[in-house]
PDB file of N, CA and C in Angstrom:
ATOM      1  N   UNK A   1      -5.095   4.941  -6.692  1.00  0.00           N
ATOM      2  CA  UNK A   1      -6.293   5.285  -5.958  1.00  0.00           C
ATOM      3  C   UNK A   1      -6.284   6.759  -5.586  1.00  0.00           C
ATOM      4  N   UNK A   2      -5.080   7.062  -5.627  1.00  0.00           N
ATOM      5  CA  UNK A   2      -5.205   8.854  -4.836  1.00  0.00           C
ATOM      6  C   UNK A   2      -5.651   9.842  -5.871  1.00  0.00           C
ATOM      7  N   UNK A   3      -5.731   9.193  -7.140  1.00  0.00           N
ATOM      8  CA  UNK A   3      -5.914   9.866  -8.111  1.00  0.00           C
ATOM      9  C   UNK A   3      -8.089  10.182  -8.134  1.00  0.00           C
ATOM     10  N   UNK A   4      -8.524   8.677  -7.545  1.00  0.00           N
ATOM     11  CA  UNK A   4      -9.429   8.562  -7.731  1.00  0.00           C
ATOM     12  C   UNK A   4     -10.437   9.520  -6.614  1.00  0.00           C
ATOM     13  N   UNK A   5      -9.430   9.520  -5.630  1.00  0.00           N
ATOM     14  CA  UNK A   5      -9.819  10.513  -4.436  1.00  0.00           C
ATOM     15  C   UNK A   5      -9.667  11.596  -4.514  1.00  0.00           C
ATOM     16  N   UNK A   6      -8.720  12.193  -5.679  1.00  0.00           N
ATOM     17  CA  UNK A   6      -8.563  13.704  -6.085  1.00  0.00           C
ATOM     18  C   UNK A   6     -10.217  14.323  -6.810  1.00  0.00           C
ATOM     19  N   UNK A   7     -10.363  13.378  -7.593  1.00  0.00           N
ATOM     20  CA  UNK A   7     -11.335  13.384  -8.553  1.00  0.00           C
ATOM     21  C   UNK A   7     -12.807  13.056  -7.783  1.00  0.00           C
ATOM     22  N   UNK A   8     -12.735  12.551  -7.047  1.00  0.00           N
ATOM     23  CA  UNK A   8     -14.404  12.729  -6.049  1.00  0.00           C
ATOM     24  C   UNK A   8     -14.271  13.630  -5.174  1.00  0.00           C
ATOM     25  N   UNK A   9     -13.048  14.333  -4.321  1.00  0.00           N
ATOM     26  CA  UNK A   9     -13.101  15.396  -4.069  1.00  0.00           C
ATOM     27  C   UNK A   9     -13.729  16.771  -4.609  1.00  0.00           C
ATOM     28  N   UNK A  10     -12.612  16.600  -5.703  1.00  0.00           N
ATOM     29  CA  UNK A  10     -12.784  17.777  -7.062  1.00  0.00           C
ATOM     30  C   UNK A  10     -14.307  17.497  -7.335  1.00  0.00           C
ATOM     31  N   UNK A  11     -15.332  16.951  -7.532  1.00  0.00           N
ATOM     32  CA  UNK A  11     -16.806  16.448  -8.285  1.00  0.00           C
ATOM     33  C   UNK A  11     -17.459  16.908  -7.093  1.00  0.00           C
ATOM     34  N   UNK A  12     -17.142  16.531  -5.447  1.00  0.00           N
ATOM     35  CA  UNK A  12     -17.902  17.104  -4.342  1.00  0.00           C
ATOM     36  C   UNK A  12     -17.789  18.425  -4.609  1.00  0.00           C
ATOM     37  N   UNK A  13     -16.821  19.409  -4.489  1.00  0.00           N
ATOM     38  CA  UNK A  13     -17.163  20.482  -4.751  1.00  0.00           C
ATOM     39  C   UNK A  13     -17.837  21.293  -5.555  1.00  0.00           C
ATOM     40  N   UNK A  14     -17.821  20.520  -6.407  1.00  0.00           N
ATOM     41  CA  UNK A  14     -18.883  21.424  -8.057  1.00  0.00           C
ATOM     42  C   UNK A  14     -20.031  21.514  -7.386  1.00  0.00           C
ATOM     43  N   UNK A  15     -20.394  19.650  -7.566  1.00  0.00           N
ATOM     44  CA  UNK A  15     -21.491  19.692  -7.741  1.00  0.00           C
ATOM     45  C   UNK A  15     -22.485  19.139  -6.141  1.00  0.00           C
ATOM     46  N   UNK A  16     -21.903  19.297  -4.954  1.00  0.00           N
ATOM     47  CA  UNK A  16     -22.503  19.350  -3.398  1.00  0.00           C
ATOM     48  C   UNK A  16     -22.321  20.611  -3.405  1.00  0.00           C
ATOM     49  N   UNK A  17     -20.997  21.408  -2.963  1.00  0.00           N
ATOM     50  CA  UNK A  17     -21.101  22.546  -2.669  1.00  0.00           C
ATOM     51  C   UNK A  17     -21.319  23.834  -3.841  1.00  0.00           C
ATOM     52  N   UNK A  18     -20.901  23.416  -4.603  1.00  0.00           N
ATOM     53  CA  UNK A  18     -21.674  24.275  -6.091  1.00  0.00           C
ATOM     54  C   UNK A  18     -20.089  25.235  -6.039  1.00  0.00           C
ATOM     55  N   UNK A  19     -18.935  24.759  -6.032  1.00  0.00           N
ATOM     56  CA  UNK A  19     -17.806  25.926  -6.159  1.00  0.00           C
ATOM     57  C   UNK A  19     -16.412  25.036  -7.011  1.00  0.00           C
ATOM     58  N   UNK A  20     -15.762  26.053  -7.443  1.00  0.00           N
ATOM     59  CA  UNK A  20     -14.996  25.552  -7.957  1.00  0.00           C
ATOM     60  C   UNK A  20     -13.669  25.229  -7.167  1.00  0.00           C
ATOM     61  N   UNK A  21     -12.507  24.181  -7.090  1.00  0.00           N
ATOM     62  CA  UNK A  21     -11.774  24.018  -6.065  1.00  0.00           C
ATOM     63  C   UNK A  21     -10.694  23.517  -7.108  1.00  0.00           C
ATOM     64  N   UNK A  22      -9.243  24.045  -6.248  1.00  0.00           N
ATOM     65  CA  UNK A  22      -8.026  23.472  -6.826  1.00  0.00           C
ATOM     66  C   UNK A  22      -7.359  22.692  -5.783  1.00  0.00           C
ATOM     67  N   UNK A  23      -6.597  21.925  -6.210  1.00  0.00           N
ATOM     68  CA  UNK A  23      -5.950  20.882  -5.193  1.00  0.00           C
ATOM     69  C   UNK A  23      -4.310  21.436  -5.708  1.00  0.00           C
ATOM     70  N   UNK A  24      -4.062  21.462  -3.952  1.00  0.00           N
ATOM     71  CA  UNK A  24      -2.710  22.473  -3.601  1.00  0.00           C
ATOM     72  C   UNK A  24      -2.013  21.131  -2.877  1.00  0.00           C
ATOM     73  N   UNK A  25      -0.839  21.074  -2.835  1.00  0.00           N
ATOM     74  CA  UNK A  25       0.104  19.899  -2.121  1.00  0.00           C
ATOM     75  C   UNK A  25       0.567  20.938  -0.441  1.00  0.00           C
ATOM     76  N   UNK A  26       0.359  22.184  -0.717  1.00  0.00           N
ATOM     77  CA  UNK A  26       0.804  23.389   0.242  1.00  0.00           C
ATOM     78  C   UNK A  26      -0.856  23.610   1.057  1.00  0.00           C
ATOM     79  N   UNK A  27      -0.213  23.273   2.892  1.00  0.00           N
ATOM     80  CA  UNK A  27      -1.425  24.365   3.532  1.00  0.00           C
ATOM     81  C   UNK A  27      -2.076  25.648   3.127  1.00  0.00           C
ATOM     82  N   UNK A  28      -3.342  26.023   3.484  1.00  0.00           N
ATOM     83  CA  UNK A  28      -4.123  26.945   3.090  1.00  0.00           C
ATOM     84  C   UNK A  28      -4.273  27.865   4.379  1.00  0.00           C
ATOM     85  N   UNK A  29      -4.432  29.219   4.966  1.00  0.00           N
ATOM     86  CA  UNK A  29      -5.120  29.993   5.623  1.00  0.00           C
ATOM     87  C   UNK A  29      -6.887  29.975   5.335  1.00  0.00           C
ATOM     88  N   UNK A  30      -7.287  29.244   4.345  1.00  0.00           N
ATOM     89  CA  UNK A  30      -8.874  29.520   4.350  1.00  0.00           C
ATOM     90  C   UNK A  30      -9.756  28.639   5.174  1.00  0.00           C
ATOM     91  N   UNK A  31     -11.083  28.872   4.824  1.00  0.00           N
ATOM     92  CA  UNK A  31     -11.843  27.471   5.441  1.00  0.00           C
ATOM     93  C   UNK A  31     -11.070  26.286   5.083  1.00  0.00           C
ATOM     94  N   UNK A  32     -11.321  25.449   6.062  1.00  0.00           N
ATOM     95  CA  UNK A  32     -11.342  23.896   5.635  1.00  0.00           C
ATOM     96  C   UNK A  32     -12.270  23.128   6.373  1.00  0.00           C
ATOM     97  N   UNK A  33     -13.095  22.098   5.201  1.00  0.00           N
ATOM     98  CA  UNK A  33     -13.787  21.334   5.441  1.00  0.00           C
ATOM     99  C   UNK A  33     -12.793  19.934   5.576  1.00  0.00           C
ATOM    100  N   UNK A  34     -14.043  19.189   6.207  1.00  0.00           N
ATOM    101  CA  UNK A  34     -13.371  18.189   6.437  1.00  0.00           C
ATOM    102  C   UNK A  34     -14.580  17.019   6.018  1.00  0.00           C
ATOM    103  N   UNK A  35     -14.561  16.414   5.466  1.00  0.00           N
ATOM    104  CA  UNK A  35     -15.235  14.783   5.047  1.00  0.00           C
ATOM    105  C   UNK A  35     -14.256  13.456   4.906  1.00  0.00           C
ATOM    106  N   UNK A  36     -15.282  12.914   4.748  1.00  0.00           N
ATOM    107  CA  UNK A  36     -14.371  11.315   4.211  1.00  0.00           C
ATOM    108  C   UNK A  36     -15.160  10.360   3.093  1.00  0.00           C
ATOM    109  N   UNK A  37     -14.618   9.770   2.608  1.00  0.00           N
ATOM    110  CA  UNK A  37     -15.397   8.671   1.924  1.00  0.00           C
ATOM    111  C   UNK A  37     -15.258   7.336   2.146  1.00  0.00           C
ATOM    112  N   UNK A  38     -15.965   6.706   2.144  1.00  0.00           N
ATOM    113  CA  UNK A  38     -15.516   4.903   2.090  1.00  0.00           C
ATOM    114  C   UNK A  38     -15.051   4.511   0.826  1.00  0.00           C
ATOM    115  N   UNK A  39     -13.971   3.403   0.872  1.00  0.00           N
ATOM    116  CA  UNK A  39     -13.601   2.942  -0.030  1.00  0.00           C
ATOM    117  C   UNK A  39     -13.202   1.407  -0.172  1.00  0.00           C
ATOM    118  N   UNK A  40     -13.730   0.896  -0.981  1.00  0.00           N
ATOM    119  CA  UNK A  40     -13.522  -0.611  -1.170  1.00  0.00           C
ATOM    120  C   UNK A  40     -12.923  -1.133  -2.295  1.00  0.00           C
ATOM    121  N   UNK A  41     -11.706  -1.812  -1.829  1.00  0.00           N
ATOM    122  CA  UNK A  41     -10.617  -2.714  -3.068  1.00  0.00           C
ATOM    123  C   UNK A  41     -11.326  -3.677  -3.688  1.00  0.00           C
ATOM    124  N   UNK A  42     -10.838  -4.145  -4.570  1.00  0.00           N
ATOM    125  CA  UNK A  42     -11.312  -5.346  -5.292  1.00  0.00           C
ATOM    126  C   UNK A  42     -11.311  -6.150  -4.571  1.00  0.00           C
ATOM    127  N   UNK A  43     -10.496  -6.318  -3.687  1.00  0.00           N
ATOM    128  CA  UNK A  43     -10.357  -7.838  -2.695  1.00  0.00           C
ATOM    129  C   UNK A  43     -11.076  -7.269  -1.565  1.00  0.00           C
ATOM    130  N   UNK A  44     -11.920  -6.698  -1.544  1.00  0.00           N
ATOM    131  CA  UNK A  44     -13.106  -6.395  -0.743  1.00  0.00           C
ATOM    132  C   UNK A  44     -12.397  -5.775   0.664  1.00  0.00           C
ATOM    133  N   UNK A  45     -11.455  -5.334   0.509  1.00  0.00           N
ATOM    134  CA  UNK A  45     -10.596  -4.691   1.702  1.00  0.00           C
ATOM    135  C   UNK A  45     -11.321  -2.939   2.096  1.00  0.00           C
ATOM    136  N   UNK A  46     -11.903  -2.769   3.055  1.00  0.00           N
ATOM    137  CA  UNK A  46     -12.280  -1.340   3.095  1.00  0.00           C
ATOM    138  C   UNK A  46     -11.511  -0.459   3.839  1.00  0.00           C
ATOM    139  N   UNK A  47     -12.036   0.554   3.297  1.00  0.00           N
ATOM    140  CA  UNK A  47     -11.386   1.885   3.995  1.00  0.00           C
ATOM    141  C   UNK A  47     -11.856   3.049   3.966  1.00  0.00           C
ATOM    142  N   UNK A  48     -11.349   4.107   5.081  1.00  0.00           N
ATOM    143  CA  UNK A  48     -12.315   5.286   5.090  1.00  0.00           C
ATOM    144  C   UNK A  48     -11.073   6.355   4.747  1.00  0.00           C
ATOM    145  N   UNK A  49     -11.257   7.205   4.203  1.00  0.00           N
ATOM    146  CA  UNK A  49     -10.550   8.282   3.528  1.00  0.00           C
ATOM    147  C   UNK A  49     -10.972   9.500   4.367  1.00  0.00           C
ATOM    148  N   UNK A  50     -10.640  10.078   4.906  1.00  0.00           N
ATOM    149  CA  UNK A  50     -10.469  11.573   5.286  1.00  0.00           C
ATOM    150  C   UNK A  50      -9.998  12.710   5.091  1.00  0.00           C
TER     151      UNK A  50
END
């Protein structure tokens, strides 16, 4: 799943904020936004991502 959250991250930025973005495992000094998404398992288990 974290893979799947890399990848709607990465897609929010293109194409909501219109920029290109790399995913760092290391803190940043720049802006940071902050969102979340909902997410639902097959076994209908939810969750919110931040």
């Amino acid at each position: 799943m974290l893979e799947s959250l890399k990848e709607a991250a990465k897609n929010f930025c293109i194409h909501q904020i219109g920029a290109s973005c790399e995913i760092k495992d290391a803190p940043t000094n720049k802006r940071t936004l902050i969102a979340y998404i909902d997410v639902q398992t097959q076994d209908q288990k939810r969750y919110r991502v931040i």
